[in-house]
Protein backbone atom coordinates (compact mmCIF):
# COMPACT_ATOMS: atom_id res chain seq x y z
CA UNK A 1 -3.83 16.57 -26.35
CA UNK A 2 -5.25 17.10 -23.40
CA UNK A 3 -8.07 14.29 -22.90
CA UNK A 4 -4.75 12.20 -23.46
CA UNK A 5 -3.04 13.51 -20.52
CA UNK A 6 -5.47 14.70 -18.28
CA UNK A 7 -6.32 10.86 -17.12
CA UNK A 8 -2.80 10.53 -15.80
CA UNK A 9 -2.34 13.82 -13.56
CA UNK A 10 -1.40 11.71 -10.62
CA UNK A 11 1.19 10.88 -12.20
CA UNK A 12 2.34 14.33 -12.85
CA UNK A 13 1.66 15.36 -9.56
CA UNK A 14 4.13 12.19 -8.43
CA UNK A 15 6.76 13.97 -10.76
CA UNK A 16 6.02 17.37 -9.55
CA UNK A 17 6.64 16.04 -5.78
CA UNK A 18 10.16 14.38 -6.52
CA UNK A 19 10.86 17.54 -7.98
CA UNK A 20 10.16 18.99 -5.03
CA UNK A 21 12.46 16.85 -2.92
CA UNK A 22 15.29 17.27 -4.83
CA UNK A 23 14.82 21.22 -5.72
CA UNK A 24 13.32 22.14 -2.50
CA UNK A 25 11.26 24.73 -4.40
CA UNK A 26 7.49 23.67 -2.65
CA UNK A 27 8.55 23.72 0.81
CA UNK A 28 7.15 20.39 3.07
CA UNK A 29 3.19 21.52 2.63
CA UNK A 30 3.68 21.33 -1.15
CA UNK A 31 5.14 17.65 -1.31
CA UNK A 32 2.58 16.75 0.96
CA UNK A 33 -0.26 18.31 -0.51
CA UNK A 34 1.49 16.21 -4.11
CA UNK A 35 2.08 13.48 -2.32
CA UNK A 36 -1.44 12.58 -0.98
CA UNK A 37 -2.92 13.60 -4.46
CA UNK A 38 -0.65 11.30 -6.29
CA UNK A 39 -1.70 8.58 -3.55
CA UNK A 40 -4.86 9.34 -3.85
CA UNK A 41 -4.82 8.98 -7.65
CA UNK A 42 -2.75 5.18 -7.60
CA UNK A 43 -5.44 4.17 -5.22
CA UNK A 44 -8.73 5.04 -6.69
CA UNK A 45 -7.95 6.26 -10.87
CA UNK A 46 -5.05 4.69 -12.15
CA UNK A 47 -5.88 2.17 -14.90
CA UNK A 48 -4.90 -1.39 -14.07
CA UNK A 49 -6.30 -5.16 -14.87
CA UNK A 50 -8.99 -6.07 -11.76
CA UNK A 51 -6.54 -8.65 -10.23
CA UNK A 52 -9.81 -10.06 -7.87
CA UNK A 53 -9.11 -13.86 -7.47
CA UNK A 54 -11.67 -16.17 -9.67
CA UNK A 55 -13.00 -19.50 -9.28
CA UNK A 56 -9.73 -21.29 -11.54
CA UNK A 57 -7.32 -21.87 -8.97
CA UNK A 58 -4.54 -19.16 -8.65
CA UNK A 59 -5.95 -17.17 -11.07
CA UNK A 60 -7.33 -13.19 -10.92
CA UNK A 61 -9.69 -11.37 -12.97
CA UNK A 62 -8.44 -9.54 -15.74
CA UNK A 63 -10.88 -7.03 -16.89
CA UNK A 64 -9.93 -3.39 -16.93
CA UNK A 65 -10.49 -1.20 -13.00
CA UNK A 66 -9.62 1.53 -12.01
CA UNK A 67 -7.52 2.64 -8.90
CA UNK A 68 -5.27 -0.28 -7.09
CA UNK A 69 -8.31 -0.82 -3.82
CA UNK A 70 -11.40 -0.74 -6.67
CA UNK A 71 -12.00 -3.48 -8.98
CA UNK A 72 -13.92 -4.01 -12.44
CA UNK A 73 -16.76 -3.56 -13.30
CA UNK A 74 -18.42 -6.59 -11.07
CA UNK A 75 -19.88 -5.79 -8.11
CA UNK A 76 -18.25 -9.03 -5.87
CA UNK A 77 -14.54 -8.04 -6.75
CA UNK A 78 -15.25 -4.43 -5.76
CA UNK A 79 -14.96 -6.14 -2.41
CA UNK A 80 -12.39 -8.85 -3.31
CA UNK A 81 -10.19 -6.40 -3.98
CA UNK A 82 -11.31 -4.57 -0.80
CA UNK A 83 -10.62 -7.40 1.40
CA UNK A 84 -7.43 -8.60 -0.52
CA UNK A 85 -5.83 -4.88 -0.56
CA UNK A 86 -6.07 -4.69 3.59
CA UNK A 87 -5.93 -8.31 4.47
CA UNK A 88 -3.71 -10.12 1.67
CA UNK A 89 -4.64 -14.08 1.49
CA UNK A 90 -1.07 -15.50 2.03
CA UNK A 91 -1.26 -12.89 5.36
CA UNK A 92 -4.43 -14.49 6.20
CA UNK A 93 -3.07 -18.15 6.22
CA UNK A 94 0.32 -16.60 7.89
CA UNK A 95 -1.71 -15.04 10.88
CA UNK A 96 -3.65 -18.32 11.32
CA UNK A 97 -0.47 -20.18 11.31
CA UNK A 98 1.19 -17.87 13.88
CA UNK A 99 -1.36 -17.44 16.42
CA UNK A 100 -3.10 -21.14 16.16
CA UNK A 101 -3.07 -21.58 19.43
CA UNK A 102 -2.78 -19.22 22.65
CA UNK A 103 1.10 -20.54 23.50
CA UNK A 104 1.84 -20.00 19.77
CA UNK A 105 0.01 -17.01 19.88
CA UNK A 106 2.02 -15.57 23.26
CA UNK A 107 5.16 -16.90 21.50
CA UNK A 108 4.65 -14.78 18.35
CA UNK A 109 3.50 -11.88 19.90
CA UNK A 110 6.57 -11.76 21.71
CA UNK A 111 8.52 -12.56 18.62
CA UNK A 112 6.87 -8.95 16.77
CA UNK A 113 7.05 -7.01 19.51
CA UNK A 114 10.41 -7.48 19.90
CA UNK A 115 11.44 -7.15 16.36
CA UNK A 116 9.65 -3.96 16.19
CA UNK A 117 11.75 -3.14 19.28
CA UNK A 118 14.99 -3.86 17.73
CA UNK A 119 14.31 -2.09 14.26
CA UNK A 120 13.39 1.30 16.44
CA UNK A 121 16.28 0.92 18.81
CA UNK A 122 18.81 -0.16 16.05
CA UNK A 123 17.21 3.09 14.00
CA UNK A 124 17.53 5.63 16.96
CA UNK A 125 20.80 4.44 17.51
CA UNK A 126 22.24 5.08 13.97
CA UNK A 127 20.80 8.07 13.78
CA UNK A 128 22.05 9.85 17.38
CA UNK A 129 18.55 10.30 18.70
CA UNK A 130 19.15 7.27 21.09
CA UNK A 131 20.09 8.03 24.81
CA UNK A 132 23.85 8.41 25.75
């Protein structure tokens, strides 16, 4: 029974830690401590198809990996899946599009940083932590 289990404990540590939230029993170290295992677990053991992009266009590999940032069992979509995990493709082509020049470049800049300021302001205000 166990060897069936045992391959899935970060799952049972995600369970343990929304137990935790809604019981309070583990105190914030615990969830934490469950938290980052389960993470840790989704990102380099859970069992899931390769998903590194092939040759055939719009395709992805299908073999068997483990973890969501490692990829089967062929060494070039170890880093495909690398590369795609912190830098998606359709970001890729975004970023290019946004910054293609340095006036569209200043122009989105200015366009994040002030969305990022609204979202905090807008957030600080709903929750009373915003000035008077």
């Amino acid at each position: 029974m166990w060897k069936k289990i045992l391959p899935y404990w970060g799952l049972i540590a995600l369970v343990l830690a929304i137990t935790g939230w809604l019981t309070s029993d583990f105190g914030p170290g615990g969830i934490a401590a469950l938290s980052a295992l389960s993470l840790l677990w989704f990102l380099f053991q859970a069992p899931n198809p390769c998903g590194a992009p092939i040759r055939a266009a719009g395709r992805s590999c299908r073999n068997n990996a483990r973890g969501v940032m490692r990829g089967c069992h062929l060494q070039q979509h170890k880093w495909q899946r690398m590369r795609t995990f912190f830098v998606h493709p359709r970001l890729r082509s975004c970023m290019a599009q946004l910054f293609a020049s340095p006036v569209t470049g200043l122009a989105s800049l200015g366009g994040i940083v002030t969305l990022i300021s609204t979202v905090v302001s807008t957030t600080l205000a709903l929750t009373g932590k915003g000035g008077s």
